[in-house]
C-alpha atoms as a PDB file:
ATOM      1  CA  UNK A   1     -12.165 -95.698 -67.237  1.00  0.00           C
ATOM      2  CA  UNK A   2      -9.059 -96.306 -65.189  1.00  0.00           C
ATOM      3  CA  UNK A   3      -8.899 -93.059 -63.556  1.00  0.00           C
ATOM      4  CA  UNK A   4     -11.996 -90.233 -64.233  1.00  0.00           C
ATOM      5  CA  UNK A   5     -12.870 -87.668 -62.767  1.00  0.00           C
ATOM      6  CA  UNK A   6     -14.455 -88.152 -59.617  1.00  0.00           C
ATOM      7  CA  UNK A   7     -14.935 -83.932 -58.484  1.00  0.00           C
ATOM      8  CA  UNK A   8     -14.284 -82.127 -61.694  1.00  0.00           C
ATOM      9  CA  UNK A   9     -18.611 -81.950 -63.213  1.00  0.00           C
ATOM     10  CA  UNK A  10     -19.793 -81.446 -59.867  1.00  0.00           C
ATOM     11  CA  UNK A  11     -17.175 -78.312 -58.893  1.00  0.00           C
ATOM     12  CA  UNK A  12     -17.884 -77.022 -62.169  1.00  0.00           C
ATOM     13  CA  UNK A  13     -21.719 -77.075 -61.028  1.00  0.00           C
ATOM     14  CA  UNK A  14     -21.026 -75.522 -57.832  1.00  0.00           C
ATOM     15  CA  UNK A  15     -19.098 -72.889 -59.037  1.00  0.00           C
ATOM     16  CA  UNK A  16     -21.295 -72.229 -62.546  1.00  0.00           C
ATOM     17  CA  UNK A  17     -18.386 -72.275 -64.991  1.00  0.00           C
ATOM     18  CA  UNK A  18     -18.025 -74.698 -68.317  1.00  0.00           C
ATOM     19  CA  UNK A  19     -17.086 -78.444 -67.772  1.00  0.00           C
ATOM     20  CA  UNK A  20     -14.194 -79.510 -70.406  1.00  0.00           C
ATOM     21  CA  UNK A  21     -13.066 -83.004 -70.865  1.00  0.00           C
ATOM     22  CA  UNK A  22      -9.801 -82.997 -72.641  1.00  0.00           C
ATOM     23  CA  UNK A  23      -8.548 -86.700 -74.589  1.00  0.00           C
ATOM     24  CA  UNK A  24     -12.242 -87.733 -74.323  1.00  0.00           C
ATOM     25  CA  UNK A  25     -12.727 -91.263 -75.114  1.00  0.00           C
ATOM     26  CA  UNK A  26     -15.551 -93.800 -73.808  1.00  0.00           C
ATOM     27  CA  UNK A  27     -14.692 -97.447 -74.183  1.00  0.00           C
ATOM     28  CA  UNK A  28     -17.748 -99.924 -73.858  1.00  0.00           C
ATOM     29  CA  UNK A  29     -15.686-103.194 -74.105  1.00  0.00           C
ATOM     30  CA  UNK A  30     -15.287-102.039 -70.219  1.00  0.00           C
ATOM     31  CA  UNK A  31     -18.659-102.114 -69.433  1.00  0.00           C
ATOM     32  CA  UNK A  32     -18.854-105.354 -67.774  1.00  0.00           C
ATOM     33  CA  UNK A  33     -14.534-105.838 -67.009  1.00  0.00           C
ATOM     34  CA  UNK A  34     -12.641-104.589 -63.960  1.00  0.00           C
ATOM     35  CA  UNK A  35     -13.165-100.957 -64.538  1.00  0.00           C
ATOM     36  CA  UNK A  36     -16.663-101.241 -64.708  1.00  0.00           C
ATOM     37  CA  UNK A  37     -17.552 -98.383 -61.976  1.00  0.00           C
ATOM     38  CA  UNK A  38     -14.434 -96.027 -63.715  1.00  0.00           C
ATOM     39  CA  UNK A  39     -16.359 -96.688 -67.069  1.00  0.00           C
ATOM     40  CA  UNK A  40     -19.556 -95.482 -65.905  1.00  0.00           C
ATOM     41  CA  UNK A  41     -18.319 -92.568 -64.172  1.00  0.00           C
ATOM     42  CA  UNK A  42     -16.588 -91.873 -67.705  1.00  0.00           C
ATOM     43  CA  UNK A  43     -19.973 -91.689 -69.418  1.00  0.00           C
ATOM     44  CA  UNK A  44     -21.419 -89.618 -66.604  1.00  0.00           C
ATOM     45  CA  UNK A  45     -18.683 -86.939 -66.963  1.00  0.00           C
ATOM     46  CA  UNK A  46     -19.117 -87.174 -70.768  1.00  0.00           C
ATOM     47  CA  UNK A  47     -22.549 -86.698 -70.325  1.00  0.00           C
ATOM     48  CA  UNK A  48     -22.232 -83.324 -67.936  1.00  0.00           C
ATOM     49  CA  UNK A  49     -18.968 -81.875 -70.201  1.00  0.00           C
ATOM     50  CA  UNK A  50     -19.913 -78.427 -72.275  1.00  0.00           C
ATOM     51  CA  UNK A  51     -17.135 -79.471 -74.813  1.00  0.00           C
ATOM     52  CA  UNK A  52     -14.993 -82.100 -75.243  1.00  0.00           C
ATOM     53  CA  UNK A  53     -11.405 -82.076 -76.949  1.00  0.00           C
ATOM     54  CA  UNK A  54     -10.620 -85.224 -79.001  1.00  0.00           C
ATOM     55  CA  UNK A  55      -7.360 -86.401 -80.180  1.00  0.00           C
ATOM     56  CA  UNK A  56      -7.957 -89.606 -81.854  1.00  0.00           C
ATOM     57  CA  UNK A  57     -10.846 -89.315 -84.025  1.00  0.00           C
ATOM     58  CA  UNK A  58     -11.667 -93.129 -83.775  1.00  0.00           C
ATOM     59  CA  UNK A  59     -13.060 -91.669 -80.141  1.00  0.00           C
ATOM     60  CA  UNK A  60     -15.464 -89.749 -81.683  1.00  0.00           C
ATOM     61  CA  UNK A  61     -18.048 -92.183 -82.466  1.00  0.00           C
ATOM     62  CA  UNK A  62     -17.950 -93.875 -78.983  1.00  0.00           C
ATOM     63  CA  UNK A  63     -18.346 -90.093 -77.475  1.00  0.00           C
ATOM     64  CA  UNK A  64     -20.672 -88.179 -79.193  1.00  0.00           C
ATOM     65  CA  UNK A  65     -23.899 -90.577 -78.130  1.00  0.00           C
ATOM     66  CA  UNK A  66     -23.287 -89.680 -74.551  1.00  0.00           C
ATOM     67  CA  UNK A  67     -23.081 -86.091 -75.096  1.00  0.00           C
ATOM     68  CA  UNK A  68     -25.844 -83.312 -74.469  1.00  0.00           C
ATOM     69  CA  UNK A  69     -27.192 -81.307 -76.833  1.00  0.00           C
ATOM     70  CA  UNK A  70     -24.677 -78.245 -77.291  1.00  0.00           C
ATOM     71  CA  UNK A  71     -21.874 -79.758 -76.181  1.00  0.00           C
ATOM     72  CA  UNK A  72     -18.498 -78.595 -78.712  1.00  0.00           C
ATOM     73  CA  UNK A  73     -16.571 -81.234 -79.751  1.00  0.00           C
ATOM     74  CA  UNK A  74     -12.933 -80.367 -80.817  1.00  0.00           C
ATOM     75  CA  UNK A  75     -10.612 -82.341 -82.529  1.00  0.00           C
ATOM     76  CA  UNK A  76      -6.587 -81.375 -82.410  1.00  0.00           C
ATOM     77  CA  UNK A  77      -4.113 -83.603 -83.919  1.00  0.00           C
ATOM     78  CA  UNK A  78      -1.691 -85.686 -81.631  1.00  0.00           C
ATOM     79  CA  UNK A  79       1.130 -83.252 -80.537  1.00  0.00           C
ATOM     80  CA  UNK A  80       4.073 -82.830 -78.320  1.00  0.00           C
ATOM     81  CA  UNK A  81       6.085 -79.680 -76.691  1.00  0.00           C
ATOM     82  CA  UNK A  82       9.410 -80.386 -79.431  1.00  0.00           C
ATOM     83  CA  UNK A  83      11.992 -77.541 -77.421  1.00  0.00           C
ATOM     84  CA  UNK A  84      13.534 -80.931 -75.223  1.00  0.00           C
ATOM     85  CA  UNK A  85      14.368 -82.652 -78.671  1.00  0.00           C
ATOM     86  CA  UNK A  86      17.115 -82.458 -80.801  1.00  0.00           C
ATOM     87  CA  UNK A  87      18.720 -83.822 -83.599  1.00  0.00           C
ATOM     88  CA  UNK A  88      22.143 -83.901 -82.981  1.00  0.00           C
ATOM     89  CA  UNK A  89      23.616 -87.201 -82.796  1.00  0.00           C
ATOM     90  CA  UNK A  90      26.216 -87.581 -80.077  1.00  0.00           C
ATOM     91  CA  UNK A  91      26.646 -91.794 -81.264  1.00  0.00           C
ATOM     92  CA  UNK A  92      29.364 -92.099 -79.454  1.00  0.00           C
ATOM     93  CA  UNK A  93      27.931 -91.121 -75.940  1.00  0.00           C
ATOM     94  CA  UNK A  94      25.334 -93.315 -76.666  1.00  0.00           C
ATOM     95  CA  UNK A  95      27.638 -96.187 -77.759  1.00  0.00           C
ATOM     96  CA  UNK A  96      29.749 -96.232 -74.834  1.00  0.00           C
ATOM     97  CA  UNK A  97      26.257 -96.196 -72.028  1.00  0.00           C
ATOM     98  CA  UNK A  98      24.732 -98.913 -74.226  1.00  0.00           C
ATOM     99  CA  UNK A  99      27.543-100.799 -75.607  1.00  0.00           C
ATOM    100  CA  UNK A 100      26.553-100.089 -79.082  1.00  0.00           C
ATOM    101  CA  UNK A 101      28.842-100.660 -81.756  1.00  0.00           C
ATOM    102  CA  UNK A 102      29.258 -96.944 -83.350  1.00  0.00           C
ATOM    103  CA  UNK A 103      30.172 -98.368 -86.663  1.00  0.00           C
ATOM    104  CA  UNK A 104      26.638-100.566 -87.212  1.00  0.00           C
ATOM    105  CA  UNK A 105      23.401 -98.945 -87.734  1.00  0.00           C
ATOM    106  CA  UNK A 106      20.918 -98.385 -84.635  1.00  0.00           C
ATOM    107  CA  UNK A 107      16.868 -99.633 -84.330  1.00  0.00           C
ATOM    108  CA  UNK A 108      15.377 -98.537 -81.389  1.00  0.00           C
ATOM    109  CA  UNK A 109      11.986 -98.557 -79.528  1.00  0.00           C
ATOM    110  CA  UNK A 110      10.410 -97.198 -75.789  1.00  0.00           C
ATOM    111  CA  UNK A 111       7.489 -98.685 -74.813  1.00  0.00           C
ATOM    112  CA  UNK A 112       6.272-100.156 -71.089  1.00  0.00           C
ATOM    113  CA  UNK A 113       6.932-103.691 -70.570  1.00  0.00           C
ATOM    114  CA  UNK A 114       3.279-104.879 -69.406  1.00  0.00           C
ATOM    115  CA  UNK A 115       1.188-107.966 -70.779  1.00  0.00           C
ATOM    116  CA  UNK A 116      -1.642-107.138 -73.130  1.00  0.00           C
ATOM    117  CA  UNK A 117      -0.761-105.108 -76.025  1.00  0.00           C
ATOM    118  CA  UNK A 118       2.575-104.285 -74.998  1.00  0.00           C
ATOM    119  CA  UNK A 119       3.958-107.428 -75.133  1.00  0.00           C
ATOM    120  CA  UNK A 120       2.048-108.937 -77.983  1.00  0.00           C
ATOM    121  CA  UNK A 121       3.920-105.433 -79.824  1.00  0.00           C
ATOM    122  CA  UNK A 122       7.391-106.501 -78.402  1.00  0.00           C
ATOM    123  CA  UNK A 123       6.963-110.174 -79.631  1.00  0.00           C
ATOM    124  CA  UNK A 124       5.729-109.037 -83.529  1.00  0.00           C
ATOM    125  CA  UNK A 125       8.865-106.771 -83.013  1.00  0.00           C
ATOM    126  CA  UNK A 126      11.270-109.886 -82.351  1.00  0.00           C
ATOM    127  CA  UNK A 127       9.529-111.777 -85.084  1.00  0.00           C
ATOM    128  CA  UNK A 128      10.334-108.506 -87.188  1.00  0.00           C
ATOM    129  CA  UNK A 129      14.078-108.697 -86.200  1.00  0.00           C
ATOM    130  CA  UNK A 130      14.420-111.866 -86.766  1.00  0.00           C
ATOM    131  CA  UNK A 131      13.443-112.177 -90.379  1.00  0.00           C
ATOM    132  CA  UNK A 132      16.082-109.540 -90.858  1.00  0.00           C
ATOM    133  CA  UNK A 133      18.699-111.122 -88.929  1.00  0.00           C
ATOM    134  CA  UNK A 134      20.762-112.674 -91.285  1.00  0.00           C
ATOM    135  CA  UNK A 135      21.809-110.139 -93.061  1.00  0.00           C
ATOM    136  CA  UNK A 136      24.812-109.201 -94.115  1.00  0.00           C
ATOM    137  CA  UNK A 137      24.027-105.468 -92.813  1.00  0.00           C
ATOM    138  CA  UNK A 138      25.009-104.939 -89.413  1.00  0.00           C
ATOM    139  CA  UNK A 139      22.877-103.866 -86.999  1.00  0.00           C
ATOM    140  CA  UNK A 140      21.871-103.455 -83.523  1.00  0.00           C
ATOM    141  CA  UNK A 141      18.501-103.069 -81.568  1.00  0.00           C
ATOM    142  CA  UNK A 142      18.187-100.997 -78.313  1.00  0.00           C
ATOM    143  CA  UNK A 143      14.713-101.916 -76.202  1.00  0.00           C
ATOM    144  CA  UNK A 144      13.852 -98.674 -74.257  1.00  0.00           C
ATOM    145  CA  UNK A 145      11.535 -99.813 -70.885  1.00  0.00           C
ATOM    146  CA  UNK A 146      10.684-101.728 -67.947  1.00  0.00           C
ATOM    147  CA  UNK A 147       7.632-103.513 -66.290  1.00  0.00           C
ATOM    148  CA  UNK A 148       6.076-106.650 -64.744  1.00  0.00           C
ATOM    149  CA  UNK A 149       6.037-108.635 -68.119  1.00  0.00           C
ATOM    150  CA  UNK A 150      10.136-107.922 -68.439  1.00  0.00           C
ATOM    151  CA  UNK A 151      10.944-111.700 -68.720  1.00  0.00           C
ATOM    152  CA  UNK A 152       8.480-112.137 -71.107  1.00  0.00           C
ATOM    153  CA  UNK A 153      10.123-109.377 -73.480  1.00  0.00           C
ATOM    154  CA  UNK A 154      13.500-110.991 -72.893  1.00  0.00           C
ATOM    155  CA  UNK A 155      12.707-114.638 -73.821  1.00  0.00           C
ATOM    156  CA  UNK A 156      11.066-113.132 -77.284  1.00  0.00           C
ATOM    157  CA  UNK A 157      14.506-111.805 -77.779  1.00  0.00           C
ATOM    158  CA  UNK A 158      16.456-114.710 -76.931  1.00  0.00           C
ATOM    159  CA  UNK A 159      17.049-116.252 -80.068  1.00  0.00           C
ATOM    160  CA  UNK A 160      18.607-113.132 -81.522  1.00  0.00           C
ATOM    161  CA  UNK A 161      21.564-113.133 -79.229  1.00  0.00           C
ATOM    162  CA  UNK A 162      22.958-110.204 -77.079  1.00  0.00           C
ATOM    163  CA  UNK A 163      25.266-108.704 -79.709  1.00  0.00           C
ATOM    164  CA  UNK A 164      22.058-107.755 -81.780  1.00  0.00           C
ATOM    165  CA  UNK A 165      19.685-106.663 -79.289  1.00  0.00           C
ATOM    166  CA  UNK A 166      20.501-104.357 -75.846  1.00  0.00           C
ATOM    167  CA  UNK A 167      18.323-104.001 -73.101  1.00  0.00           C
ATOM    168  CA  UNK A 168      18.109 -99.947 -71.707  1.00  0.00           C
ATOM    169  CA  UNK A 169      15.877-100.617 -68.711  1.00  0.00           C
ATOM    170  CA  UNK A 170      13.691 -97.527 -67.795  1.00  0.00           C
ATOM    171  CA  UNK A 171      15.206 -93.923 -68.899  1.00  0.00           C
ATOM    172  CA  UNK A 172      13.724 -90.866 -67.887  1.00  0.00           C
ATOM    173  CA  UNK A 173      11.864 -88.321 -70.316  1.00  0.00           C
ATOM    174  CA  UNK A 174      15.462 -86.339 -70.562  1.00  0.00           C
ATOM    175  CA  UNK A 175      17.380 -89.445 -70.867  1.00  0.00           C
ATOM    176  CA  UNK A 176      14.858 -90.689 -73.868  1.00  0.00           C
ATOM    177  CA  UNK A 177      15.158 -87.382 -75.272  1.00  0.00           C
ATOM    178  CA  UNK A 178      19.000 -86.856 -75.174  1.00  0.00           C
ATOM    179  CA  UNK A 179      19.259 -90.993 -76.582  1.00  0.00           C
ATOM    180  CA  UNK A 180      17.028 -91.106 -79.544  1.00  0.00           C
ATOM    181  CA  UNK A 181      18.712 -88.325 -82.026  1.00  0.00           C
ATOM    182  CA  UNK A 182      21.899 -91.016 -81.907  1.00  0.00           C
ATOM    183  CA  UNK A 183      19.396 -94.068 -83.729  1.00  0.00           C
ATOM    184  CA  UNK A 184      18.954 -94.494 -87.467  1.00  0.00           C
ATOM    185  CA  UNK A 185      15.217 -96.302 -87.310  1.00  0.00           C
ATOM    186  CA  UNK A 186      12.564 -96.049 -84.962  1.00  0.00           C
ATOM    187  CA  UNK A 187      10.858 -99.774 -84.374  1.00  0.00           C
ATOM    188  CA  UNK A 188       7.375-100.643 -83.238  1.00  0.00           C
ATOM    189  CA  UNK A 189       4.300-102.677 -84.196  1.00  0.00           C
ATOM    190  CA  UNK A 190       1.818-100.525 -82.429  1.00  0.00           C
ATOM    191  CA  UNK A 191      -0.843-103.651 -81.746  1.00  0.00           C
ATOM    192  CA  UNK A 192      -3.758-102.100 -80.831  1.00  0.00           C
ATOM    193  CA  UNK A 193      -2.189 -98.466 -80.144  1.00  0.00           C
ATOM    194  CA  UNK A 194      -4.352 -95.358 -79.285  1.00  0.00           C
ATOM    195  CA  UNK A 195      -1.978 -93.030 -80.856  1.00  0.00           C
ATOM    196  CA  UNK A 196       1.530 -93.774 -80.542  1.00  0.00           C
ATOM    197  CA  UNK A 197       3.075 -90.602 -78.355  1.00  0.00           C
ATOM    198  CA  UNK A 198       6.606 -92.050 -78.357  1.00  0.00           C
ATOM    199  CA  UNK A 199       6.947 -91.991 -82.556  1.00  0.00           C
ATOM    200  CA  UNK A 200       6.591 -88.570 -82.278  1.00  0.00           C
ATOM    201  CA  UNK A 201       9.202 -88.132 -79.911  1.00  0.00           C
ATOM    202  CA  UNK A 202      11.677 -90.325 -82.257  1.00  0.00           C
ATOM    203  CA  UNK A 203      10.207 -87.810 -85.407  1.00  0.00           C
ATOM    204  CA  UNK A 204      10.646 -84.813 -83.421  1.00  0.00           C
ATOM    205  CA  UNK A 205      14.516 -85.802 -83.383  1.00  0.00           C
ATOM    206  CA  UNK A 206      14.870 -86.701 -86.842  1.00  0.00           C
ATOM    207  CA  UNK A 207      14.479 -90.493 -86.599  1.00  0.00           C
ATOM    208  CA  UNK A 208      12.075 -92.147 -89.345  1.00  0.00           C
ATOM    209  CA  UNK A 209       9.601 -94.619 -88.037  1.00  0.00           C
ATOM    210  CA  UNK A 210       8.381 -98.124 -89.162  1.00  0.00           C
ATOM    211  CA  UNK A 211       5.226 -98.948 -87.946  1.00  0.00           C
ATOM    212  CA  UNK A 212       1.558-100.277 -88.796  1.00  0.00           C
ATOM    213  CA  UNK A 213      -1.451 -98.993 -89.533  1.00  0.00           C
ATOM    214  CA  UNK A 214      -3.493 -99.774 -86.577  1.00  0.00           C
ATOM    215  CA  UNK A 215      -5.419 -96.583 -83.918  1.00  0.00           C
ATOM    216  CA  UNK A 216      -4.008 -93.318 -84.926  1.00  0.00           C
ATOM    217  CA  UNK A 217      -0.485 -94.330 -86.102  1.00  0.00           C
ATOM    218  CA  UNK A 218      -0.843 -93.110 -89.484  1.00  0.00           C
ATOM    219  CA  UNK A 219      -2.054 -89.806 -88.116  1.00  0.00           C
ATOM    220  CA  UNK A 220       1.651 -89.154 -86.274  1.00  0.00           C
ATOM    221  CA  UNK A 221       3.636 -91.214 -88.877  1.00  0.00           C
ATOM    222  CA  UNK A 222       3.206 -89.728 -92.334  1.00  0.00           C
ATOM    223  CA  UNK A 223       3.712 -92.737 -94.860  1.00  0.00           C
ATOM    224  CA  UNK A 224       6.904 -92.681 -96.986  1.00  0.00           C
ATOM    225  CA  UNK A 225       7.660 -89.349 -95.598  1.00  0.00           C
ATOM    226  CA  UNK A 226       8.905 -89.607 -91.710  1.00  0.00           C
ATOM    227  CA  UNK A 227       8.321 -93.242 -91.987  1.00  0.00           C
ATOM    228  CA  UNK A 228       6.926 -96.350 -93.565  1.00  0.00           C
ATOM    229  CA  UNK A 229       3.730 -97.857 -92.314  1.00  0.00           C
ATOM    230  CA  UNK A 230       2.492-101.548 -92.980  1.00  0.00           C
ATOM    231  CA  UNK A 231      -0.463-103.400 -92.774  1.00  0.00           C
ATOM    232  CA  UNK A 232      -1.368-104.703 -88.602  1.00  0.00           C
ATOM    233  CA  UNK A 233       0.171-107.734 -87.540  1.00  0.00           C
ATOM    234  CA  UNK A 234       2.229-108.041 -91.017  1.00  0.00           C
ATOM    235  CA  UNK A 235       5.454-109.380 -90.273  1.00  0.00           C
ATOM    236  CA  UNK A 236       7.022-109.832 -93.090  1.00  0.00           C
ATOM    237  CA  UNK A 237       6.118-106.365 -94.403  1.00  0.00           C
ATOM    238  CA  UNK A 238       7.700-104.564 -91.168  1.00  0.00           C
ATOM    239  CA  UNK A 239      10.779-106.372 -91.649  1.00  0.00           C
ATOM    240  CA  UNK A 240      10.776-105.300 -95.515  1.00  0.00           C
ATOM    241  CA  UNK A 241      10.426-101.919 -94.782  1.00  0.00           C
ATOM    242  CA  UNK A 242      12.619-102.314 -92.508  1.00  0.00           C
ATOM    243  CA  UNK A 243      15.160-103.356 -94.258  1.00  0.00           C
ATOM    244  CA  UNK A 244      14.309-100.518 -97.114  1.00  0.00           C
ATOM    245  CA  UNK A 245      15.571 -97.998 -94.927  1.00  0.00           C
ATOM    246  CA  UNK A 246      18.477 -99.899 -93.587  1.00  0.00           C
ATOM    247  CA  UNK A 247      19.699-100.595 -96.756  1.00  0.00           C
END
């Protein structure tokens, strides 16, 4: 709805040849909001597509009552190209760009730093951290993004003090991919999250995730095997589990 295809159907008429929308998904909470004309244009591409490829099979639903008769649907689970991940863990590369201690285990997360979701994710994830702050385990927290609600992030940090919790800024796809291997715990509350892209990225270089189960989280993080999922909004699970794995 924020940015469909405007050309693709009618090309795809002019020329004759099959019309395939790939990460279909048709949200009708935007019927009447700001992307009201990009929502409609969204149904009327559904509506022309010979076969559409899902992702996140809570989609599905939404989808399949704008679609003609005929039209494939294909589902393919969330995946990423692995070859720019690895799981070596150069800690001390990372510890000297970050100022990490190299002797305390690492959380980490990478995530935009916008209002809306984002930052209602970010604030569950200080609420997280703090419940496990006094312990005697030492740790240290590494915030991976940018973006217009940046102060916002920071002040929900505040309280746990600058020796706990770094602050990356934006890194690159290489950079991200090159910094993760070096973490012991992958961080993030997922509110509302489609799929959660960036867990695989910490998975694909060895890093366990703890997370909730809200979208299509639990279909990239397998419970109690490359993570540990909790219940939505459940703070004082995510810091148990968190501390699980810490410990």
């Amino acid at each position: 709805h924020k940015a469909p295809d405007w050309i693709g159907p009618e090309v795809c008429r002019q020329f004759g040849i099959p019309y395939v929308v790939a990460e279909a998904s048709y949200a009708p909470k935007q019927l009447n909001g700001p992307w009201h004309s990009g929502h409609l244009r969204a149904g009327e591409c559904l509506a022309a597509a010979n076969a559409v490829i899902v992702l996140n099979p809570d989609d599905i639903h939404c989808v399949r009552p704008l679609l003609k008769t005929g039209t494939r649907v294909l589902q393919l689970a969330p995946f990423i190209d692995t070859d720019r991940f690895q799981t070596k863990r150069d800690r001390h590369a990372v510890a000297a760009r970050f100022d990490l201690n190299p002797e305390h285990l690492w959380l980490t997360t990478a995530a935009m730093m916008r209002t809306g979701d984002k930052l209602a994710s970010y604030q569950e994830l200080a609420q997280t951290l703090a419940r496990i702050n006094s312990r005697s385990t030492q740790w240290q927290m590494l915030l991976i993004g940018d973006g217009a609600a940046r102060s916002d992030v920071h002040a929900a940090f505040k309280s746990l003090g600058t020796e706990r919790v770094r602050f990356a800024g934006r890194l690159d796809a290489q950079a991200i991919a090159s910094t993760l291997p070096a973490f012991d715990l992958y961080v993030w509350p997922a509110v509302n999250e489609a799929i959660g892209m960036a867990m695989l990225e910490a998975q694909a270089c060895g890093v366990p995730v703890v997370s909730t189960r809200t979208g299509g989280v639990d279909r990239v993080v397998a419970h109690e095997s490359t993570g540990l999922l909790c219940a939505r909004h459940d703070i004082d699970a995510m810091a148990a589990a968190c501390t699980t794995l810490l410990d």
